[in-house]
PDB file of N, CA and C in Angstrom:
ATOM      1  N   UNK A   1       4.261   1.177  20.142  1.00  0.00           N
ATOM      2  CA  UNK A   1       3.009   1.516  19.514  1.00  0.00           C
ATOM      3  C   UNK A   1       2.772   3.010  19.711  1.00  0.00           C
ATOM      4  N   UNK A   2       2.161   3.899  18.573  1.00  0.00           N
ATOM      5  CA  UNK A   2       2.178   5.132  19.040  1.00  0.00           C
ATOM      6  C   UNK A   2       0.468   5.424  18.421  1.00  0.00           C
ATOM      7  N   UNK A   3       0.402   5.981  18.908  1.00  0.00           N
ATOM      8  CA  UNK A   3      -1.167   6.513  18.688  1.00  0.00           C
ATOM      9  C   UNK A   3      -1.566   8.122  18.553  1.00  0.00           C
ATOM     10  N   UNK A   4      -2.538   8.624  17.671  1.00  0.00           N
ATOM     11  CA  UNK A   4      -2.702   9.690  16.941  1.00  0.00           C
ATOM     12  C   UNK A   4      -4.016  10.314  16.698  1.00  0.00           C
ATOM     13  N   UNK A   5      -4.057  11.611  17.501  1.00  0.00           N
ATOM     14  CA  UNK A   5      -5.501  11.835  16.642  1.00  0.00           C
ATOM     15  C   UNK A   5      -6.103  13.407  15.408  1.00  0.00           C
ATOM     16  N   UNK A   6      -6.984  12.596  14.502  1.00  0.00           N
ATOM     17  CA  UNK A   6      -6.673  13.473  13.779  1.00  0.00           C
ATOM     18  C   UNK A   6      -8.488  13.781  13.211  1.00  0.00           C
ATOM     19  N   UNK A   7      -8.682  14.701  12.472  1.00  0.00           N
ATOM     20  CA  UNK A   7      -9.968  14.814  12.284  1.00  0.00           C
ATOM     21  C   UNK A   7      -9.923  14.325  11.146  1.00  0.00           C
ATOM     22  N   UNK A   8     -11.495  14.539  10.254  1.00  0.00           N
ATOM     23  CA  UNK A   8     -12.197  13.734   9.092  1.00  0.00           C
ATOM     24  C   UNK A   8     -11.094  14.033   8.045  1.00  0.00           C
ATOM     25  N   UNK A   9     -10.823  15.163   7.722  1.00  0.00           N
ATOM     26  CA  UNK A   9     -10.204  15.683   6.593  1.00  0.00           C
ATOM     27  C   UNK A   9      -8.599  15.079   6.626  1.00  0.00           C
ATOM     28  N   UNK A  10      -8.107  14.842   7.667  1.00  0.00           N
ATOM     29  CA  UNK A  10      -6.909  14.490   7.730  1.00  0.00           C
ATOM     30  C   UNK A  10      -6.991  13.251   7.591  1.00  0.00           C
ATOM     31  N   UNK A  11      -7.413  12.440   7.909  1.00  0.00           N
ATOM     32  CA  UNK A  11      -8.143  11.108   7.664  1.00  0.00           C
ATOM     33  C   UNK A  11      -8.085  10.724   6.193  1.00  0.00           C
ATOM     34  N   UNK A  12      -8.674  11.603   5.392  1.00  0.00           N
ATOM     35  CA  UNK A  12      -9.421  11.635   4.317  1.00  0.00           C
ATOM     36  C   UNK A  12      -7.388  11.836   3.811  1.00  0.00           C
ATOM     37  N   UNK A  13      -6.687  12.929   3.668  1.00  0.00           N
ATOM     38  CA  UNK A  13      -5.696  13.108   3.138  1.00  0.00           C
ATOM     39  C   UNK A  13      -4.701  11.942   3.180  1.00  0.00           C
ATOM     40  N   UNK A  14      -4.566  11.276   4.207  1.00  0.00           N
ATOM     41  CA  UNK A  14      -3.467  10.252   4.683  1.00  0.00           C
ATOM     42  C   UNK A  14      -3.703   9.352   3.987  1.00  0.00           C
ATOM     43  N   UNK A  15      -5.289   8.518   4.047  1.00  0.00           N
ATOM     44  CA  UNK A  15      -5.759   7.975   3.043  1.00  0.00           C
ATOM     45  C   UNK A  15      -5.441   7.729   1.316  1.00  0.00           C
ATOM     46  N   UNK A  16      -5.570   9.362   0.869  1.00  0.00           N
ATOM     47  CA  UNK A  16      -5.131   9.437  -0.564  1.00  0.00           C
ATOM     48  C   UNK A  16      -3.826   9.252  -1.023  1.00  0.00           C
ATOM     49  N   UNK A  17      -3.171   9.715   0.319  1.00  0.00           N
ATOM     50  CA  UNK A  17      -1.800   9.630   0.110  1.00  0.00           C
ATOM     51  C   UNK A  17      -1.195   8.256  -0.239  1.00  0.00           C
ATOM     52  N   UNK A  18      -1.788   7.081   0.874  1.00  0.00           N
ATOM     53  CA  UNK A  18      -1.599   5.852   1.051  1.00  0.00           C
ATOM     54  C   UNK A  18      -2.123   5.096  -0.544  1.00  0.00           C
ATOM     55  N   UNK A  19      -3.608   5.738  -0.484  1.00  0.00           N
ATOM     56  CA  UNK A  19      -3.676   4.660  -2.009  1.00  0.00           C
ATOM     57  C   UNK A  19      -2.716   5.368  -3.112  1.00  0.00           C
ATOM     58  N   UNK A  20      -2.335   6.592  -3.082  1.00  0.00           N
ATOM     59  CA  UNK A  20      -1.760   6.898  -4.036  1.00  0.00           C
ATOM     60  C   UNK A  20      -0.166   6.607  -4.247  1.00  0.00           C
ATOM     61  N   UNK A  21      -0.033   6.332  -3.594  1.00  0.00           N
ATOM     62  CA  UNK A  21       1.781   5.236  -3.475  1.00  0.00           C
ATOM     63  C   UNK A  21       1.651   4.025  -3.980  1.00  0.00           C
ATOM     64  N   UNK A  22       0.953   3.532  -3.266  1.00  0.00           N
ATOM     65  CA  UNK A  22       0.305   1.676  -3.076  1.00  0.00           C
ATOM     66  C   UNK A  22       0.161   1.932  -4.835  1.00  0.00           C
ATOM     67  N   UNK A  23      -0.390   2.678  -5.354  1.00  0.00           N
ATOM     68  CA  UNK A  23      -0.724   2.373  -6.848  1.00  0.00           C
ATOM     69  C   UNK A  23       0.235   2.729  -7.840  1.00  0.00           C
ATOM     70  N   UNK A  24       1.040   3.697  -7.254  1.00  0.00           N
ATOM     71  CA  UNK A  24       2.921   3.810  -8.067  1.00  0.00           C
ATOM     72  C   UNK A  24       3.427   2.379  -7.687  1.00  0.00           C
ATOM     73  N   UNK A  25       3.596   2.156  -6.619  1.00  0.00           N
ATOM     74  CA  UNK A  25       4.393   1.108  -6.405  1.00  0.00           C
ATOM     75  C   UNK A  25       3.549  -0.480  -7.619  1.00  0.00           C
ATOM     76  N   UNK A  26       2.512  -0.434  -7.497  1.00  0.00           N
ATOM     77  CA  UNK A  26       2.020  -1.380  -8.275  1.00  0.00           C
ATOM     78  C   UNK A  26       2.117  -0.987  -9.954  1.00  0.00           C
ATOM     79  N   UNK A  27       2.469   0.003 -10.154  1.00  0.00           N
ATOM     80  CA  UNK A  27       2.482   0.527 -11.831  1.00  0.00           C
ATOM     81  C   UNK A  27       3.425  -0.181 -11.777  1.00  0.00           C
ATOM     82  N   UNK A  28       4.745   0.745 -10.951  1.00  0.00           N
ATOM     83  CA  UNK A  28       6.162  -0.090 -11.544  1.00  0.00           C
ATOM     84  C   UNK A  28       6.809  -1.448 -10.709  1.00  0.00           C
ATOM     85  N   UNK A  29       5.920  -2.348 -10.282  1.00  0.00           N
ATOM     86  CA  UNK A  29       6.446  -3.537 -10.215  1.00  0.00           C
ATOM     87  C   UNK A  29       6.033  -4.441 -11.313  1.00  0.00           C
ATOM     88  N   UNK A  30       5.249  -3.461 -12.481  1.00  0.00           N
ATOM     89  CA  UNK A  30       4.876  -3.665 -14.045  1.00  0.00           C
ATOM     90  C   UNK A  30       6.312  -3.859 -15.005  1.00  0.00           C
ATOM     91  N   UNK A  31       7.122  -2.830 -14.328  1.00  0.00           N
ATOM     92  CA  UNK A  31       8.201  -2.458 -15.095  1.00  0.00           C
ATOM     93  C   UNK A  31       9.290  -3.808 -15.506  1.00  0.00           C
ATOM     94  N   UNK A  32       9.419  -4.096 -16.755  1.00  0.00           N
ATOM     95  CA  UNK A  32      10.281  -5.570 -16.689  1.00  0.00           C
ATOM     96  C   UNK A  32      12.225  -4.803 -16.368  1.00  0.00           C
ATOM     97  N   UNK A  33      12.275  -3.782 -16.506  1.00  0.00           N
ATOM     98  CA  UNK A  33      13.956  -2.563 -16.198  1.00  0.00           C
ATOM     99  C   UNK A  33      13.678  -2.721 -15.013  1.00  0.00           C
ATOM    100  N   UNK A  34      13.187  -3.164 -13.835  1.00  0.00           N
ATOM    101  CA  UNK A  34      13.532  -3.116 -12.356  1.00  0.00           C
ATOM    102  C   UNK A  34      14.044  -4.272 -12.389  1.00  0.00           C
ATOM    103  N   UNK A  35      15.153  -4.587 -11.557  1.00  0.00           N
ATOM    104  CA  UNK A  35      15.636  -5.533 -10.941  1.00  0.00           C
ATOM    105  C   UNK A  35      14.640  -6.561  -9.952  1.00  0.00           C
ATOM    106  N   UNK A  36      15.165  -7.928  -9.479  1.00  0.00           N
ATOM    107  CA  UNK A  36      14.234  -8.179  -8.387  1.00  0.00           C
ATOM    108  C   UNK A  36      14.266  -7.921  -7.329  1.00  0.00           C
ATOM    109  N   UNK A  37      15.481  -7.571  -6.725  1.00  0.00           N
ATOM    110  CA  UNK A  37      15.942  -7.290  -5.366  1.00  0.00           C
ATOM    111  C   UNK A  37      14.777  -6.012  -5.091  1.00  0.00           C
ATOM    112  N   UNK A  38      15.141  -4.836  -6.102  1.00  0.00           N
ATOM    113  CA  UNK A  38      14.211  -3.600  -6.336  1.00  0.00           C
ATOM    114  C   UNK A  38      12.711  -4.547  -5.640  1.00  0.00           C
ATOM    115  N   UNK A  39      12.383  -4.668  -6.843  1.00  0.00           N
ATOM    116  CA  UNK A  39      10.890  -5.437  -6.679  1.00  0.00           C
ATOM    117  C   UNK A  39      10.597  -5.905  -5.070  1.00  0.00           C
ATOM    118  N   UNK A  40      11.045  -6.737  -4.901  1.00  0.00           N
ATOM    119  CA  UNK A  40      11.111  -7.099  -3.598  1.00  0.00           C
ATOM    120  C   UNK A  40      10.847  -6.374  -2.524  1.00  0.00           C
ATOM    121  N   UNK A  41      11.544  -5.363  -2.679  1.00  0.00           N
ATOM    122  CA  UNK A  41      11.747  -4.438  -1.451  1.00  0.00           C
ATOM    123  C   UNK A  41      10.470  -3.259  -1.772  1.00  0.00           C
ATOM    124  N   UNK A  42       9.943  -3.307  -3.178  1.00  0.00           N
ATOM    125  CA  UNK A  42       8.967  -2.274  -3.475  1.00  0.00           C
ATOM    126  C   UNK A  42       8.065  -3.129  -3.066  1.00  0.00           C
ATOM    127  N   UNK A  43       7.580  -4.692  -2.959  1.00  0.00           N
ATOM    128  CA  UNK A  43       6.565  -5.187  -2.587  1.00  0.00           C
ATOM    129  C   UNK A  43       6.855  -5.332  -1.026  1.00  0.00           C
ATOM    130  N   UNK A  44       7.641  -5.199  -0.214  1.00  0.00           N
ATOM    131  CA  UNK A  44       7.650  -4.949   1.331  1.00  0.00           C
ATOM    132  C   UNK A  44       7.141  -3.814   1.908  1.00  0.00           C
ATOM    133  N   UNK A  45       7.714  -2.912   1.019  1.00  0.00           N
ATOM    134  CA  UNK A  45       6.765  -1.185   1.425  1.00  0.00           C
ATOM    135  C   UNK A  45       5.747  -1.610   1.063  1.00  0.00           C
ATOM    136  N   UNK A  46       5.029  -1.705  -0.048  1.00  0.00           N
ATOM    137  CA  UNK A  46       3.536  -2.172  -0.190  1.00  0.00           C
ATOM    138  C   UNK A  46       3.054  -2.649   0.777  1.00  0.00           C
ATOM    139  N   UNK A  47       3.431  -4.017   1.499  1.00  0.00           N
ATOM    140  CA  UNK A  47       2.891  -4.474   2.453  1.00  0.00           C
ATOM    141  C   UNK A  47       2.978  -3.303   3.831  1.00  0.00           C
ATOM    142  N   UNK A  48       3.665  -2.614   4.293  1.00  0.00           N
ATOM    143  CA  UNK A  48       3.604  -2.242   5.469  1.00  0.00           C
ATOM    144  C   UNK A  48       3.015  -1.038   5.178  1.00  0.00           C
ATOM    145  N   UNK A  49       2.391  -0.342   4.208  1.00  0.00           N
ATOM    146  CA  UNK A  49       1.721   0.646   3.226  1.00  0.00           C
ATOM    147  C   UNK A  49       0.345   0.123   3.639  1.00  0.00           C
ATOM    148  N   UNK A  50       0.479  -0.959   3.409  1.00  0.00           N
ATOM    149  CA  UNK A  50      -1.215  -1.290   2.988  1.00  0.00           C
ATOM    150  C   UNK A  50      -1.689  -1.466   4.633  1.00  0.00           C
ATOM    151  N   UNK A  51      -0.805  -2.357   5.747  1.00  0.00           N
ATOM    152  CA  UNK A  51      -1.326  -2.579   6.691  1.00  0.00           C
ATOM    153  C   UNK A  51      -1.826  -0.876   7.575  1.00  0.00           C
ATOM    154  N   UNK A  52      -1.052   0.390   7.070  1.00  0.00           N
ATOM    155  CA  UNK A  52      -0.989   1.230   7.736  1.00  0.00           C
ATOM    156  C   UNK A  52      -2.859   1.586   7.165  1.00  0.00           C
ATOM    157  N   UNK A  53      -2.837   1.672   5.613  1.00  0.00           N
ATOM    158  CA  UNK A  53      -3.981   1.945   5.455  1.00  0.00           C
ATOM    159  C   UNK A  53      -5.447   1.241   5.560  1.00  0.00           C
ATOM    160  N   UNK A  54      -5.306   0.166   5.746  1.00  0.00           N
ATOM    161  CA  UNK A  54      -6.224  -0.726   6.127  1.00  0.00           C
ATOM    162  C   UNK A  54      -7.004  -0.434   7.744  1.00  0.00           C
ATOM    163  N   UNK A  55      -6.387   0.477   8.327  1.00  0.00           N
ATOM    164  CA  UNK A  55      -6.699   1.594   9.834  1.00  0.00           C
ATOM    165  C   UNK A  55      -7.261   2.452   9.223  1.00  0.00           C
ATOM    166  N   UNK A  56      -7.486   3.175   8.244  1.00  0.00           N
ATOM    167  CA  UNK A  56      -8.101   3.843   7.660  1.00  0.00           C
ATOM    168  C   UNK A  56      -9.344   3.908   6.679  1.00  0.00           C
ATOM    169  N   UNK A  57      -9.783   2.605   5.784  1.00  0.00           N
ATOM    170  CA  UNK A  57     -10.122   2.603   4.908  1.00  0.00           C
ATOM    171  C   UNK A  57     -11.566   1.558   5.372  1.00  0.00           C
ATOM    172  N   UNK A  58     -12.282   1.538   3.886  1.00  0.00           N
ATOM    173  CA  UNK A  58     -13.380   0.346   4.638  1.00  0.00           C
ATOM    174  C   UNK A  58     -13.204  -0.860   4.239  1.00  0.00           C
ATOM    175  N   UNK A  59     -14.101  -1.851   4.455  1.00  0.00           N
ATOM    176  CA  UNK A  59     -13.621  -3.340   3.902  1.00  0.00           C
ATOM    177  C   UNK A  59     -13.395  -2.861   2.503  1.00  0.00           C
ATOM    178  N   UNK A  60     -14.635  -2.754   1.703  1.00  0.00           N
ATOM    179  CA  UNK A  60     -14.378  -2.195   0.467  1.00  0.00           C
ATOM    180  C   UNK A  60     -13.087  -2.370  -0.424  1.00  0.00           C
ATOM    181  N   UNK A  61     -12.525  -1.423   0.252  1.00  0.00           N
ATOM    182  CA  UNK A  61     -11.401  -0.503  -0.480  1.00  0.00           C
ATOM    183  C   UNK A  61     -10.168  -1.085  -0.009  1.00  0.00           C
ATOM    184  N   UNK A  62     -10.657  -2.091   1.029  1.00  0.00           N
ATOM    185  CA  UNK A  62      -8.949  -3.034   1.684  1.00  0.00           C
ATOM    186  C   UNK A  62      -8.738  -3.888   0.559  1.00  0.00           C
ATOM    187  N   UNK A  63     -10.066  -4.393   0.093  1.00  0.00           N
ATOM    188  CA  UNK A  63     -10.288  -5.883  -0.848  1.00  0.00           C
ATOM    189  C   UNK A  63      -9.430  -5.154  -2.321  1.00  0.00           C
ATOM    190  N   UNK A  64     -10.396  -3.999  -2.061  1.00  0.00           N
ATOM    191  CA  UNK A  64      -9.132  -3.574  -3.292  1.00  0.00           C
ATOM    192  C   UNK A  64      -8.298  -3.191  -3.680  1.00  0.00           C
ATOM    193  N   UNK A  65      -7.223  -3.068  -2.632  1.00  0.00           N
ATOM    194  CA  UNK A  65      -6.025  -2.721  -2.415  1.00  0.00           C
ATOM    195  C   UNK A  65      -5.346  -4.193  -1.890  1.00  0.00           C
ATOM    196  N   UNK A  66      -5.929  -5.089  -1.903  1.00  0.00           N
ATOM    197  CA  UNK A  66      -5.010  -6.144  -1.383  1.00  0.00           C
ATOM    198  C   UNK A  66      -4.190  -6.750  -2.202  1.00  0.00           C
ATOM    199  N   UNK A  67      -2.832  -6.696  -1.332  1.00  0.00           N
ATOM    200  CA  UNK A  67      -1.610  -6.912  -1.979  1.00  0.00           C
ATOM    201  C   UNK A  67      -1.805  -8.772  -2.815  1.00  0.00           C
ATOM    202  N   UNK A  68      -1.192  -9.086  -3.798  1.00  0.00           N
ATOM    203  CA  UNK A  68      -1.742 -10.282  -4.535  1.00  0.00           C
ATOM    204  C   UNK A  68      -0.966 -11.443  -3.335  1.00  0.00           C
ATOM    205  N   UNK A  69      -1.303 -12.549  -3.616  1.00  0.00           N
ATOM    206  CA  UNK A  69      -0.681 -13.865  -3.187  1.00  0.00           C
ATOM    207  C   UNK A  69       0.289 -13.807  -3.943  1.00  0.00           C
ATOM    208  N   UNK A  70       1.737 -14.028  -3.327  1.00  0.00           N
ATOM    209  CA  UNK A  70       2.902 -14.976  -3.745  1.00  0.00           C
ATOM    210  C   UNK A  70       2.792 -15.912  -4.072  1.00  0.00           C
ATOM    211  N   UNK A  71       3.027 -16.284  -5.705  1.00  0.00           N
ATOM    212  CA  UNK A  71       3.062 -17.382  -6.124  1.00  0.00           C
ATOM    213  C   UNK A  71       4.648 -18.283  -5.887  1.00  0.00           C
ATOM    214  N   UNK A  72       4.283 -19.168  -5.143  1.00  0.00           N
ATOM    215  CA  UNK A  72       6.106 -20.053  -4.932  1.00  0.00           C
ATOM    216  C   UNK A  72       5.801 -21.190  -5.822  1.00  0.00           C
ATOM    217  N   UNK A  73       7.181 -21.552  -6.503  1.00  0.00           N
ATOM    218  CA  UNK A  73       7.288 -22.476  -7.648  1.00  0.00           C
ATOM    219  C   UNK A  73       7.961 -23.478  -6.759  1.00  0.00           C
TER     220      UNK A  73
END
């Protein structure tokens, strides 16, 4: 476990950074030209993306960043 400290503004940057991936990665798991393996592994970063920013963010903005349910057939 490592731990970090940082002020408002840096806070604020890491943040943008985080939703701003999380929301590439969700454009192109749109894409029907990705493979699934791809996919897969773009929805695993998502997940460990989202848990990083969810330390950061408020309920709010977790709810809306939350990664969807797996649908299993």
């Amino acid at each position: 476990m490592y731990g970090f400290i940082i002020n408002e503004q840096e806070r604020q940057e890491v943040q943008y950074l985080l939703k701003r991936e999380m929301e590439e990665i969700t454009f192109d798991m749109g894409d029907h030209r990705i493979d699934d393996e791809m996919k897969r592994a773009m929805e695993e970063r998502y997940h460990v993306l989202y848990q990083i920013f969810r330390r950061f963010a408020t309920q709010e903005e977790c709810i809306q960043y939350m990664p969807p349910k797996k649908e299993y057939n």
